[in-house]
C-alpha atoms as a PDB file:
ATOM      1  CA  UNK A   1      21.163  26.989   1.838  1.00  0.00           C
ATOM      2  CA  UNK A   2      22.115  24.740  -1.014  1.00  0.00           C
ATOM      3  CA  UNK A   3      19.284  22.726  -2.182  1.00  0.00           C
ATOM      4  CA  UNK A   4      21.611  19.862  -2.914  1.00  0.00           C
ATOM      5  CA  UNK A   5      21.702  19.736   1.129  1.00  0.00           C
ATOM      6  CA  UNK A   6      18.252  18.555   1.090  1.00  0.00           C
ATOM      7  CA  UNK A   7      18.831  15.536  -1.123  1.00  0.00           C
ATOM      8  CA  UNK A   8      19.275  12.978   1.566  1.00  0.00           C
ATOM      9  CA  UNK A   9      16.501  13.914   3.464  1.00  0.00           C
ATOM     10  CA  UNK A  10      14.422  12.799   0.110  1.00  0.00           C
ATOM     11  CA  UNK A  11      15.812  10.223  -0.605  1.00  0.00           C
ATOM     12  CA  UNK A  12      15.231   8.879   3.138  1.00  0.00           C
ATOM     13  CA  UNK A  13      11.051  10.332   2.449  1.00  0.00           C
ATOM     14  CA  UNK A  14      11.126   8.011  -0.785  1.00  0.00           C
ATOM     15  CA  UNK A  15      12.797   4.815   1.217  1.00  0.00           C
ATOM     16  CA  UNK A  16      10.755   5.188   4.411  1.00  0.00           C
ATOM     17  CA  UNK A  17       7.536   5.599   1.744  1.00  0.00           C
ATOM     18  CA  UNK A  18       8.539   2.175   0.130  1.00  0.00           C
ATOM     19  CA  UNK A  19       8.715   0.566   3.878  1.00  0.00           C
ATOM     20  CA  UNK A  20       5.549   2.070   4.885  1.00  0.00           C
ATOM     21  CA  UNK A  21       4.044  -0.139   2.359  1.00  0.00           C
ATOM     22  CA  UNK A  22       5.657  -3.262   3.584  1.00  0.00           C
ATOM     23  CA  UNK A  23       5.027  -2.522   7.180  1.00  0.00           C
ATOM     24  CA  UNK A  24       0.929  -1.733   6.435  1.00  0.00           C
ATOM     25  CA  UNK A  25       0.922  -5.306   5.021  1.00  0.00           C
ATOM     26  CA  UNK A  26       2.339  -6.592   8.063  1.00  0.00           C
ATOM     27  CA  UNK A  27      -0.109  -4.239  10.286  1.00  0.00           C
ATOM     28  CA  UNK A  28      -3.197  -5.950   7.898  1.00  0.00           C
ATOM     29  CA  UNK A  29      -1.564  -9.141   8.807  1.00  0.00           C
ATOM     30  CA  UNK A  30      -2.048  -9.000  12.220  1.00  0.00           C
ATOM     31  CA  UNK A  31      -5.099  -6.840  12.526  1.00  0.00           C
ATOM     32  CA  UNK A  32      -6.660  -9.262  10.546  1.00  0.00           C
ATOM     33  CA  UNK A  33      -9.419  -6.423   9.633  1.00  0.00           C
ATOM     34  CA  UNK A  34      -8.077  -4.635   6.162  1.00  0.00           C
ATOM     35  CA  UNK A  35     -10.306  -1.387   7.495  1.00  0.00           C
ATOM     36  CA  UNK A  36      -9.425  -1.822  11.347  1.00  0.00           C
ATOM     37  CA  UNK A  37      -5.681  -1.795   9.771  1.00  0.00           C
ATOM     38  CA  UNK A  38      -6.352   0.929   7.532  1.00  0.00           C
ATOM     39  CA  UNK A  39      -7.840   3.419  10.513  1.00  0.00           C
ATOM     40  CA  UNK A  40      -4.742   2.147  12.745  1.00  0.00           C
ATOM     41  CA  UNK A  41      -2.280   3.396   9.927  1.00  0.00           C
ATOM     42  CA  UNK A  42      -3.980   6.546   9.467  1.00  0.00           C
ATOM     43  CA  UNK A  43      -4.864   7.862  12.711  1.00  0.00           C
ATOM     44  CA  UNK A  44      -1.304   8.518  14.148  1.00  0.00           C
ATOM     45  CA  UNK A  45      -1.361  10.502  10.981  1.00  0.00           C
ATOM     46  CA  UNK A  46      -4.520  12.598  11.694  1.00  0.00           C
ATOM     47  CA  UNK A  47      -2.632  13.175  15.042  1.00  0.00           C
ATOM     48  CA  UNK A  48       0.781  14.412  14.211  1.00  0.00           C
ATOM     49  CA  UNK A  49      -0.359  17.038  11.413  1.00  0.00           C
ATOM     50  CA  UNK A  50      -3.026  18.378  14.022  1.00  0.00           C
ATOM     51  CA  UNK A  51      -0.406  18.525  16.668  1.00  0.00           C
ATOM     52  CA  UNK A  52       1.907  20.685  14.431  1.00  0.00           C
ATOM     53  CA  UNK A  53      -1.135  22.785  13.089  1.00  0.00           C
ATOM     54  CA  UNK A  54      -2.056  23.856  17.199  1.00  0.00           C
ATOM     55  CA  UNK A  55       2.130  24.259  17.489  1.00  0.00           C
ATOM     56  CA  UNK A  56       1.800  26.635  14.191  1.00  0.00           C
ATOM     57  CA  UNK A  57      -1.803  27.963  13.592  1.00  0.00           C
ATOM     58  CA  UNK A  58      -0.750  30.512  11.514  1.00  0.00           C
ATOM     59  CA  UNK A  59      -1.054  31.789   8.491  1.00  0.00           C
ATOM     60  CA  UNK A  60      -4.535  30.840   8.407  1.00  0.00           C
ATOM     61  CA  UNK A  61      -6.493  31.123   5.293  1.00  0.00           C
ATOM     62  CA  UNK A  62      -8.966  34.032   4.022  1.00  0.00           C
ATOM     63  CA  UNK A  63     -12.280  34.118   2.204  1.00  0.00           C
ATOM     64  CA  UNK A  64     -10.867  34.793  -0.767  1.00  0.00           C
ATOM     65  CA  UNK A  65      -8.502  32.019  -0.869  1.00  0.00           C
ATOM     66  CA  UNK A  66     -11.201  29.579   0.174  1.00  0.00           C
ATOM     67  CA  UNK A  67     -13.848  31.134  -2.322  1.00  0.00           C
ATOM     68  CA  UNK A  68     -11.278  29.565  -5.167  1.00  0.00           C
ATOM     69  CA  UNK A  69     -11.173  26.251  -3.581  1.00  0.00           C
ATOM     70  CA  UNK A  70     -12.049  23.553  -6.217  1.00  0.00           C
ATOM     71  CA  UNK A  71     -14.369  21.149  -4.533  1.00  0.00           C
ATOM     72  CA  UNK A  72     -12.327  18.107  -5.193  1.00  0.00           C
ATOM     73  CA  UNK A  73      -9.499  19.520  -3.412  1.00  0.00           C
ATOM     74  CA  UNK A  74     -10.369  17.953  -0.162  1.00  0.00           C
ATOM     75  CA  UNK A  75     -10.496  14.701  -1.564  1.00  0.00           C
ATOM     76  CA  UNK A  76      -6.573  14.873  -2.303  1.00  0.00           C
ATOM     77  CA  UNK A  77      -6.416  12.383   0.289  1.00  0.00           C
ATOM     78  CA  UNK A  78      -8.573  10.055  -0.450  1.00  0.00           C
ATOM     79  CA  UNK A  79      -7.509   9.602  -4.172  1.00  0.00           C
ATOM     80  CA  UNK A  80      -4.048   8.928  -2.154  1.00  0.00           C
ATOM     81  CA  UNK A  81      -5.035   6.706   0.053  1.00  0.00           C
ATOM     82  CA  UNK A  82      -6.197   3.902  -2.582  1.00  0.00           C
ATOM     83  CA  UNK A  83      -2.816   3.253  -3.169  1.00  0.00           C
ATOM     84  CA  UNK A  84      -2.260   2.468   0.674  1.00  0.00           C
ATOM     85  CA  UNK A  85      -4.874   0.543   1.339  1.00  0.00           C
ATOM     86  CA  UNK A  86      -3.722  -0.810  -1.988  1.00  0.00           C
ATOM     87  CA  UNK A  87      -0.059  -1.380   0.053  1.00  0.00           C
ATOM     88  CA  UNK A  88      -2.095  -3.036   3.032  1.00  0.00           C
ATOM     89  CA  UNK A  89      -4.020  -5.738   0.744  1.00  0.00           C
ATOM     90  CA  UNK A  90      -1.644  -6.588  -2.038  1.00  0.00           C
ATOM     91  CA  UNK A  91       1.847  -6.172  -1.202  1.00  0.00           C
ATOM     92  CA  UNK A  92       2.747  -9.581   0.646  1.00  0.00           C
ATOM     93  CA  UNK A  93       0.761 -11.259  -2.810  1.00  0.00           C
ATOM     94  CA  UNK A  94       2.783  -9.295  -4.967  1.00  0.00           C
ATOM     95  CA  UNK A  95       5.939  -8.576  -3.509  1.00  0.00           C
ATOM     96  CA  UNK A  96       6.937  -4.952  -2.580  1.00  0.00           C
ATOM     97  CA  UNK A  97       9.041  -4.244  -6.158  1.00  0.00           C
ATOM     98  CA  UNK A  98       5.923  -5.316  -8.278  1.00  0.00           C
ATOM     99  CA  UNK A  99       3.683  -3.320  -6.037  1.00  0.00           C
ATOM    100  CA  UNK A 100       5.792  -0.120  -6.199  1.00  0.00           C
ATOM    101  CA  UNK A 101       6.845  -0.302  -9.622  1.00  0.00           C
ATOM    102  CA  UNK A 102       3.545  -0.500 -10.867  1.00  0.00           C
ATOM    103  CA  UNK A 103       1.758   2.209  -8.892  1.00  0.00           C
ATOM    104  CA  UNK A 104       4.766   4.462  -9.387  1.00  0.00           C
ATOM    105  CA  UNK A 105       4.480   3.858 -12.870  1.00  0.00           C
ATOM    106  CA  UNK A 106       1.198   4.265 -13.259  1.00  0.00           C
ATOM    107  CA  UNK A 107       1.781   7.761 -10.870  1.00  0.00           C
ATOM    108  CA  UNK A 108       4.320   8.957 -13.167  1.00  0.00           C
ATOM    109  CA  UNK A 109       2.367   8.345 -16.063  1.00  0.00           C
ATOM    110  CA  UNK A 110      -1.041   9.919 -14.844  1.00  0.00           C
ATOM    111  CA  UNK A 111       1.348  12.532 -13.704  1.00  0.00           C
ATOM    112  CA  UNK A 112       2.109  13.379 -17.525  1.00  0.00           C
ATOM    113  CA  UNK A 113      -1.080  13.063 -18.871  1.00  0.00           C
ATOM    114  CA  UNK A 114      -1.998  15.825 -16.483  1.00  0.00           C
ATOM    115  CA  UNK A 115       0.963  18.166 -17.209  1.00  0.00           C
ATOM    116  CA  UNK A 116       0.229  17.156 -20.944  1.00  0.00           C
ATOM    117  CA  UNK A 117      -3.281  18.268 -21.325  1.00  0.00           C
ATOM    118  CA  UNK A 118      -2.854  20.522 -18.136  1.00  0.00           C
ATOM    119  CA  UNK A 119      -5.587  18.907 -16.309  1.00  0.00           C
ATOM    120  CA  UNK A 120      -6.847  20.084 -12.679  1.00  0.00           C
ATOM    121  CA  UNK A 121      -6.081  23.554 -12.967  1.00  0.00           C
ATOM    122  CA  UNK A 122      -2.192  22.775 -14.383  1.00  0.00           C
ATOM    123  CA  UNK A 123      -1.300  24.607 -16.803  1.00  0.00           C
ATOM    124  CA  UNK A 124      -0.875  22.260 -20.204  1.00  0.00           C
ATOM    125  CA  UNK A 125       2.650  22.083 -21.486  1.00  0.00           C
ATOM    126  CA  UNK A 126       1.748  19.928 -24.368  1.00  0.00           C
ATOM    127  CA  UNK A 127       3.314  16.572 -25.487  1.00  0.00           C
ATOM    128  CA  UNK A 128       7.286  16.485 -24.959  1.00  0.00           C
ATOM    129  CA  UNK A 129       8.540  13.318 -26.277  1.00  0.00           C
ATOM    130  CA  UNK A 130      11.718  13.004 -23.857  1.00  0.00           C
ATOM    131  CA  UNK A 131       9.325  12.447 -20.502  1.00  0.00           C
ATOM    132  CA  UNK A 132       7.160  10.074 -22.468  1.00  0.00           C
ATOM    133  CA  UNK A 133       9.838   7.919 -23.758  1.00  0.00           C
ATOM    134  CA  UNK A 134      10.841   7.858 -19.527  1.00  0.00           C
ATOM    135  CA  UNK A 135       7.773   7.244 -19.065  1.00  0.00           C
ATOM    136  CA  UNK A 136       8.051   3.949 -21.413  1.00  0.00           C
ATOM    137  CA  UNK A 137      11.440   2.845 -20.029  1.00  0.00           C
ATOM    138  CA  UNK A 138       9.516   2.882 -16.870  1.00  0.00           C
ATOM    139  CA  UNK A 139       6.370   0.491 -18.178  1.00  0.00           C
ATOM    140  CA  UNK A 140       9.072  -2.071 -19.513  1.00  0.00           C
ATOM    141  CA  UNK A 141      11.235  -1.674 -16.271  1.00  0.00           C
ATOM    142  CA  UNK A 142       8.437  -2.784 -14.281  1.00  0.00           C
ATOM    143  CA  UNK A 143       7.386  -5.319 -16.433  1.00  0.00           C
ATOM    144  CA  UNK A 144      10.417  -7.064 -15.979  1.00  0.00           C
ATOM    145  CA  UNK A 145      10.219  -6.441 -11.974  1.00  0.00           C
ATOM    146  CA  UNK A 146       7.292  -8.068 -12.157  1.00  0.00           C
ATOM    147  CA  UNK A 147       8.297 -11.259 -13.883  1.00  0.00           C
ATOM    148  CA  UNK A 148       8.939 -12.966 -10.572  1.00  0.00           C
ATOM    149  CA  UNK A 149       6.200 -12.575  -7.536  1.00  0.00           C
ATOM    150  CA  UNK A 150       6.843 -14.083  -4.238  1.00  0.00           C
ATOM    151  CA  UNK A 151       4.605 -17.653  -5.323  1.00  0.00           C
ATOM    152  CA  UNK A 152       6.964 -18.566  -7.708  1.00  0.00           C
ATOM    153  CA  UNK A 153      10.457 -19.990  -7.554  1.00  0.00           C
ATOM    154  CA  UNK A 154      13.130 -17.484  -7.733  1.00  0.00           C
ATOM    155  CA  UNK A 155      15.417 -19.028  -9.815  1.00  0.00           C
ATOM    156  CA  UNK A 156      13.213 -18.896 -12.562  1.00  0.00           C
ATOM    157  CA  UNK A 157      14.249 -14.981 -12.546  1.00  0.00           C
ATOM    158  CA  UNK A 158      14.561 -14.281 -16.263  1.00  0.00           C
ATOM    159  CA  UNK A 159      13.799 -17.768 -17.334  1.00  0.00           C
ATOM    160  CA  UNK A 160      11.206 -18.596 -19.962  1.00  0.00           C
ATOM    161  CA  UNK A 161       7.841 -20.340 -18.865  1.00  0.00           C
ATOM    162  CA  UNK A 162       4.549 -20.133 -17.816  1.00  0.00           C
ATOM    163  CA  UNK A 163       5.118 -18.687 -14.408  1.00  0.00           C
ATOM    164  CA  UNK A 164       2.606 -15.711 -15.182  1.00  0.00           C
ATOM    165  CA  UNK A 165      -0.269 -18.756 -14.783  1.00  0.00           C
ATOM    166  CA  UNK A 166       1.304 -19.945 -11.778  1.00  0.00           C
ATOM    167  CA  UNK A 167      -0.882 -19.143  -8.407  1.00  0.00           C
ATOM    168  CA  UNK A 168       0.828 -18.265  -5.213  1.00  0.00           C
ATOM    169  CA  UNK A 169       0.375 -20.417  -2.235  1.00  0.00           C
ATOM    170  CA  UNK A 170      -2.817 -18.301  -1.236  1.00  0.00           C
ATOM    171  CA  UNK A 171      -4.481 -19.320  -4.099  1.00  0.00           C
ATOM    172  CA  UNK A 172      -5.037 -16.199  -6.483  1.00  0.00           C
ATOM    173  CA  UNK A 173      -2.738 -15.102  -9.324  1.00  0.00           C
ATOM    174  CA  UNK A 174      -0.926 -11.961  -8.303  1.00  0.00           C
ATOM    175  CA  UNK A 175      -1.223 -10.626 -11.569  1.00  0.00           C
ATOM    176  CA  UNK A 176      -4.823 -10.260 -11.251  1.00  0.00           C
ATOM    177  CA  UNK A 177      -4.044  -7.759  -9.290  1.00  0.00           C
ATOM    178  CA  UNK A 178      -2.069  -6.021 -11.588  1.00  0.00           C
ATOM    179  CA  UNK A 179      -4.752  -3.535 -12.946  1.00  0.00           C
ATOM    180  CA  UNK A 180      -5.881  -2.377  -9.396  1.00  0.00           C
ATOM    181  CA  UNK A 181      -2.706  -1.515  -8.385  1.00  0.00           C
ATOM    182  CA  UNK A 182      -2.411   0.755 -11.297  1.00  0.00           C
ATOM    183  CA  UNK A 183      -5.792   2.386 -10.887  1.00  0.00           C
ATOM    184  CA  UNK A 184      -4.488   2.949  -7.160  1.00  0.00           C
ATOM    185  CA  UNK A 185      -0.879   4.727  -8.622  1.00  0.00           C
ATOM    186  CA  UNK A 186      -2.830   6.667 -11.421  1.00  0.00           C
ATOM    187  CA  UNK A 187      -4.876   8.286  -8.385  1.00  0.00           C
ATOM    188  CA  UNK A 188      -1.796   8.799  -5.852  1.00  0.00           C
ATOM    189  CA  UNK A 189      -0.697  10.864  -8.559  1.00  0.00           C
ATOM    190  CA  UNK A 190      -4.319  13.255  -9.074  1.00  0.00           C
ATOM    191  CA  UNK A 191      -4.156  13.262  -5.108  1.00  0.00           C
ATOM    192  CA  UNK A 192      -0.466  14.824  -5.007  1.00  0.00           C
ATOM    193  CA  UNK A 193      -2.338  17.706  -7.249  1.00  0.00           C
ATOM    194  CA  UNK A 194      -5.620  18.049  -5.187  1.00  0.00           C
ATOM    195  CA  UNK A 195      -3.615  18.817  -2.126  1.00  0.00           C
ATOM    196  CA  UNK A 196      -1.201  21.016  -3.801  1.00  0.00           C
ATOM    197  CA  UNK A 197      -4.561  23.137  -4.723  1.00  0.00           C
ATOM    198  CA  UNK A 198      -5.930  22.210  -1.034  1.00  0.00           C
ATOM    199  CA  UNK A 199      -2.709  23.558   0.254  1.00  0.00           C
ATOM    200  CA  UNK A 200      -2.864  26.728  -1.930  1.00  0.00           C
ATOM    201  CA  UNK A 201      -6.775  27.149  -0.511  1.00  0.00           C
ATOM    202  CA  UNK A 202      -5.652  26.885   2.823  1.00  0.00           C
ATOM    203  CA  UNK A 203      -2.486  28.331   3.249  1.00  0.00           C
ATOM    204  CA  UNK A 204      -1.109  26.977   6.190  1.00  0.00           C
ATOM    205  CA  UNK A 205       0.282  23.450   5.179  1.00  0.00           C
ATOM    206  CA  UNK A 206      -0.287  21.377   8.444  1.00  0.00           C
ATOM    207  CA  UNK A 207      -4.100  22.597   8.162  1.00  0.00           C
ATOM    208  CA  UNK A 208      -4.231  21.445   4.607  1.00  0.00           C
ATOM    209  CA  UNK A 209      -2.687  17.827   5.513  1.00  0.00           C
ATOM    210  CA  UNK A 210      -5.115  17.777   8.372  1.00  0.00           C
ATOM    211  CA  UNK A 211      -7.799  18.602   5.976  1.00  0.00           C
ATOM    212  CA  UNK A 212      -6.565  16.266   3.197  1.00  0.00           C
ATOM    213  CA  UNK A 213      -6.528  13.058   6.071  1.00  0.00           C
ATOM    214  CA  UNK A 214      -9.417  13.414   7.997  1.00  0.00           C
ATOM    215  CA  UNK A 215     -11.851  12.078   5.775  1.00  0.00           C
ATOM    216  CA  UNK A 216      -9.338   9.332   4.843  1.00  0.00           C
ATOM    217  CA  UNK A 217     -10.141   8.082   8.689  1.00  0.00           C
ATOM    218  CA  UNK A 218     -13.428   8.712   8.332  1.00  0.00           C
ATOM    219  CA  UNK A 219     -14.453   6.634   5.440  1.00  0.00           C
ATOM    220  CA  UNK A 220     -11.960   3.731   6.686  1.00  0.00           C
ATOM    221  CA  UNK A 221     -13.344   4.290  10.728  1.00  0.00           C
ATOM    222  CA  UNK A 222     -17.009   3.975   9.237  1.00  0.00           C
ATOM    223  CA  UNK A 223     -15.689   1.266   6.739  1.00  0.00           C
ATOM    224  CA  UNK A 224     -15.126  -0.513   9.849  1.00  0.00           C
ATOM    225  CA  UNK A 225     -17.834  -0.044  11.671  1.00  0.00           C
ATOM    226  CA  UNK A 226     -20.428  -1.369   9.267  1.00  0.00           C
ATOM    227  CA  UNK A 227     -18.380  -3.991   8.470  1.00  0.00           C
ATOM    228  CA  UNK A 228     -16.780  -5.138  11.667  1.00  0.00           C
ATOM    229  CA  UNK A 229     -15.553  -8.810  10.905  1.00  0.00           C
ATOM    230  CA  UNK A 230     -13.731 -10.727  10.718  1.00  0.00           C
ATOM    231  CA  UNK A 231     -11.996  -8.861  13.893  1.00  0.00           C
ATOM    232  CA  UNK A 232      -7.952 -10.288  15.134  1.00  0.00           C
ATOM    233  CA  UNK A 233      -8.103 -12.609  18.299  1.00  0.00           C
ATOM    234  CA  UNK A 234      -5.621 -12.233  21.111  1.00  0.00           C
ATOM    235  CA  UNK A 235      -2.930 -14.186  19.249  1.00  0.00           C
ATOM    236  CA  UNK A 236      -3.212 -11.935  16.479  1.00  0.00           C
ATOM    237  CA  UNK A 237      -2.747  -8.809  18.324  1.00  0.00           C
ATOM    238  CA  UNK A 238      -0.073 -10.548  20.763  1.00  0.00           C
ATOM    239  CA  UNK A 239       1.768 -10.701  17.318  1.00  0.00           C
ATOM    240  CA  UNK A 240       1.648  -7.013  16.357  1.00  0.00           C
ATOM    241  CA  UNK A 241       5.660  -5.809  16.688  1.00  0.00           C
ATOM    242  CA  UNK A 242       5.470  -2.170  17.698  1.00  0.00           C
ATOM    243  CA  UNK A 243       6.597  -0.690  14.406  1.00  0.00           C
ATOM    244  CA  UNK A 244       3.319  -2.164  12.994  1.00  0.00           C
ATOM    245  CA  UNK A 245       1.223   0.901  13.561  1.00  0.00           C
ATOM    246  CA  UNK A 246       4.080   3.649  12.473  1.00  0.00           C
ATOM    247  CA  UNK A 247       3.309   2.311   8.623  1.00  0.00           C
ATOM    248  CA  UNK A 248       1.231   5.426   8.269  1.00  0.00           C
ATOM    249  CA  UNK A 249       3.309   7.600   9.677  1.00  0.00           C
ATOM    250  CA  UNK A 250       6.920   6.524   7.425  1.00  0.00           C
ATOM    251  CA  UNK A 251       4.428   7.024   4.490  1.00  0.00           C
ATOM    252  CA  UNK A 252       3.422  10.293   5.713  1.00  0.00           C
ATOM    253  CA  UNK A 253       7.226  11.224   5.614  1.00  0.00           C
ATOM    254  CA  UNK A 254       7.487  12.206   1.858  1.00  0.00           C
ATOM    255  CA  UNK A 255       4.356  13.884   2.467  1.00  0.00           C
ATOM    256  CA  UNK A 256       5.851  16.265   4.535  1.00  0.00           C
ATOM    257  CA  UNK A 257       8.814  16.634   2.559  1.00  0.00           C
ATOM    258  CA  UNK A 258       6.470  17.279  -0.330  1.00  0.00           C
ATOM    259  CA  UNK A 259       5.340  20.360   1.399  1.00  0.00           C
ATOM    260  CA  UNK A 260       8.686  21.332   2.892  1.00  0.00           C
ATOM    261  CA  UNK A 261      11.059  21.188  -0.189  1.00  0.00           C
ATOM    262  CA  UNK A 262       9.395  20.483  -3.404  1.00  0.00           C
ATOM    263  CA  UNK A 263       9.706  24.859  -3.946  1.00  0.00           C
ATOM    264  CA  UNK A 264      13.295  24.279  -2.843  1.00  0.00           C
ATOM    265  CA  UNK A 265      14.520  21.560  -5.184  1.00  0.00           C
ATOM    266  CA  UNK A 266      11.992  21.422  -7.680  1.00  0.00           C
ATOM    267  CA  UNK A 267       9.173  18.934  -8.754  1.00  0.00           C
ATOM    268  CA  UNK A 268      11.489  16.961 -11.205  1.00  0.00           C
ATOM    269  CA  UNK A 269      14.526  16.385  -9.131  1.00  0.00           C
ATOM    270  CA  UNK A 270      12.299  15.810  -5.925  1.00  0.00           C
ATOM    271  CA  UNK A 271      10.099  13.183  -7.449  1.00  0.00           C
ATOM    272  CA  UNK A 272      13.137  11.763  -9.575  1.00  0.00           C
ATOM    273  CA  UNK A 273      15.230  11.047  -5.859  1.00  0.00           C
ATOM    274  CA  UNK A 274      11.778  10.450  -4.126  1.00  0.00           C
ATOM    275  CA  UNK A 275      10.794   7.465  -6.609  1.00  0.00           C
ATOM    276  CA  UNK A 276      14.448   6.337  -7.493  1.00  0.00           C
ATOM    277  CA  UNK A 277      14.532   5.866  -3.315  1.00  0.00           C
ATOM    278  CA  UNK A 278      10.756   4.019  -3.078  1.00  0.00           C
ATOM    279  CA  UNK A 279      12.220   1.525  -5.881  1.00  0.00           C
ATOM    280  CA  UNK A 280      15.331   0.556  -4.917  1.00  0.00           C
ATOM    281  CA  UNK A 281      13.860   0.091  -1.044  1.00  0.00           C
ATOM    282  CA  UNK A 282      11.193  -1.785  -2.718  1.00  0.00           C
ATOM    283  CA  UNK A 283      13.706  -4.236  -4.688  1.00  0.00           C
ATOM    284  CA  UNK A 284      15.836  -4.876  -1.578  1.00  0.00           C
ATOM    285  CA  UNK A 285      12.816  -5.788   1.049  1.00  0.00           C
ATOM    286  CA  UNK A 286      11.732  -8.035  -1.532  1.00  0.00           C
ATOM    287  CA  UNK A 287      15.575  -9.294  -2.179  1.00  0.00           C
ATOM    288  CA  UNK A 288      15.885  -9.490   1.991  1.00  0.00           C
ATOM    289  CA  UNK A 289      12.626 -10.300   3.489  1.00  0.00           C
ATOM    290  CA  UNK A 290      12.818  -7.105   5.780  1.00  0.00           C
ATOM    291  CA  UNK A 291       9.283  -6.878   7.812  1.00  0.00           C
ATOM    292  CA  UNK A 292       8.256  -9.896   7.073  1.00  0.00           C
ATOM    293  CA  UNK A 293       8.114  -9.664   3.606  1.00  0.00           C
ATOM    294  CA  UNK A 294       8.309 -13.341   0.934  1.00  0.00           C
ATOM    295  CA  UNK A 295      11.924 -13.559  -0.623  1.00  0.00           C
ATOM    296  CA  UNK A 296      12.179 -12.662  -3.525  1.00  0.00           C
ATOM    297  CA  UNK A 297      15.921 -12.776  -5.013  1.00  0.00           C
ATOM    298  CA  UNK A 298      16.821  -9.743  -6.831  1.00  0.00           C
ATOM    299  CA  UNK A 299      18.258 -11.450 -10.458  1.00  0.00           C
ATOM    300  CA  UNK A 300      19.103 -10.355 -13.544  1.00  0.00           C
ATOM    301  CA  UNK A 301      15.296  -9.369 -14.356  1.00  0.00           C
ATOM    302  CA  UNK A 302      15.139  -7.171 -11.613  1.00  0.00           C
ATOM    303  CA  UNK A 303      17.856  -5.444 -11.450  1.00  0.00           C
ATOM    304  CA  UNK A 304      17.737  -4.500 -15.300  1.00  0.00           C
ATOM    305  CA  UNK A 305      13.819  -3.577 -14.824  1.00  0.00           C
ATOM    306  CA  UNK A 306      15.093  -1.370 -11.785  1.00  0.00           C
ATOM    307  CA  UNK A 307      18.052  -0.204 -13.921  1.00  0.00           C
ATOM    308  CA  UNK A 308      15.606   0.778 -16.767  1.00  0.00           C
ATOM    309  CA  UNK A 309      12.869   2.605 -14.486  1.00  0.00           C
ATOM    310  CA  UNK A 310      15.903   4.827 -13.027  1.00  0.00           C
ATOM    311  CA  UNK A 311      17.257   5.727 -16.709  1.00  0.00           C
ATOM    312  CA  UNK A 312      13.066   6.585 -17.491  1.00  0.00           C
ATOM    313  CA  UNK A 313      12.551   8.857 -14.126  1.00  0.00           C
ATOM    314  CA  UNK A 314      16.083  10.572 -15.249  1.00  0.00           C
ATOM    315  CA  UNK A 315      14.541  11.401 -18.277  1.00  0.00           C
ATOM    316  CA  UNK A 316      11.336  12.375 -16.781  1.00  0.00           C
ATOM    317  CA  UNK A 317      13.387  14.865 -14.529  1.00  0.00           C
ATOM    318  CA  UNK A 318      16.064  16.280 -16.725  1.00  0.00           C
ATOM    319  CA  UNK A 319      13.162  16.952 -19.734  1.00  0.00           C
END
């Protein structure tokens, strides 16, 4: 089988990952509780990956291949799921394009600072120019994504100003949240390694994304627990469409492909279709309003910033 074949079915991972952050900011919305929303999201998770683990148990792993575990590699998870409880608390503040550029920006470049100086068991490959001067076109592309959030006027796309003072109608700068969202994409990208080493422990790659979740809903379920308010009234929950609590489960989506065809097609042209995909999805809800998302209209400034975040992933992938 051609491994051009499987090129849609990435590019549909990326796009349904860039609506699963959209739709978790909805979910939040509703569910009033960021943690409550956060357990909702993941648990359908938890549930599908154990379901296809009891369909196919085996392989199963050995002594020796648990013996050379790392300890962190359990925590894959975790480290990924910043960025999506990032997703549920940010994204309506900062629009969808902002949110994803950044964090995919940030992923990207943790992602070569860890080939680079082969960190986490990697092996180190050393400092290549090409993939850092992507990575660059990718810092200004977002930059320029950014410009506009969904508090400020879009016709001021590309216009000269002070709109980065400007505060959004819920009274907090969006850019403030700038260096968060960043922290969150730098560890999506460590967690995409911990599970590839959890996978390699484990063997079977259902039991390894059952593994790499369940403390995710655990720390979010006991989250919740201690801190139980503020919890959604009836309206609140009357207002929850049904595609609400599928957020998790559109994100989960490139993880499976992750597991299914990255060997097939190969890290660089997976991730390059994967976060070309989560971009332009991200540009368009804004551009649209799709789930509920502030309208944001996609100008001159974002387009170019998308334009130039495409050319830096091509040169991430081809180099």
């Amino acid at each position: 089988m051609s491994a051009a074949l499987l090129y849609p079915f990435i590019i549909v991972a990326g796009a349904l990952q860039a609506l699963g952050n959209s739709m978790n900011a909805q979910l939040r919305g509703q569910l009033v509780n960021p943690f409550l929303a956060a357990s909702v999201s993941f648990l359908p998770i938890v549930f599908v990956f154990a379901t296809l683990f009891l369909v196919m148990p085996t392989p199963l792993p050995g002594l020796d291949t648990l013996g050379g575990m790392p300890w962190y590699a359990p925590l894959g998870g975790v480290a990924g799921a910043v960025a999506v409880f990032g997703g549920l608390a940010f994204v309506d503040k900062v629009g969808a394009g902002p949110f994803n550029g950044l964090t995919l920006t940030a992923n990207i470049l943790t992602s070569l600072a860890m080939d680079s100086l082969g960190l986490f068991g990697l092996p180190g490959g050393g400092f290549k120019p090409m993939p850092w001067l992507g990575g660059l076109l990718m810092a200004v592309g977002v930059t320029f994504i950014a410009r506009v959030t969904p508090g400020q006027d879009a016709s001021r796309d590309g216009a000269s100003g002070d709109g980065a003072s400007q505060e959004t109608d819920h009274g907090l700068n969006p850019r403030l949240l700038y260096p968060f969202i960043v922290v969150a994409g730098a560890l999506q990208a460590v967690g995409v390694v911990w599970n590839a080493q959890l996978r390699g422990a484990l063997v079977n790659p259902w039991l390894a994304a059952l593994v790499s979740f369940l403390p995710v809903v655990f720390v979010f379920v006991l989250v919740f627990l201690l801190r139980p308010k503020p919890l959604p009234r009836r309206t609140d929950l009357e207002g929850v469409r049904w595609w609400m609590p599928l957020a998790g489960l559109t994100g989960a989506v490139a993880v499976f492909a992750g597991l299914l065809f990255v060997d097939k097609v190969g890290a660089g042209a997976f991730n390059g279709l994967l976060i070309t995909a989560n971009l332009l999805t991200s540009v368009a809800l804004d551009h649209f309003g799709w789930v509920g998302m502030k309208r944001v209209r996609a100008g001159a400034s974002r387009l170019g910033g998308a334009a130039l975040m495409v050319a830096g992933i091509v040169l991430i992938s081809l180099f």
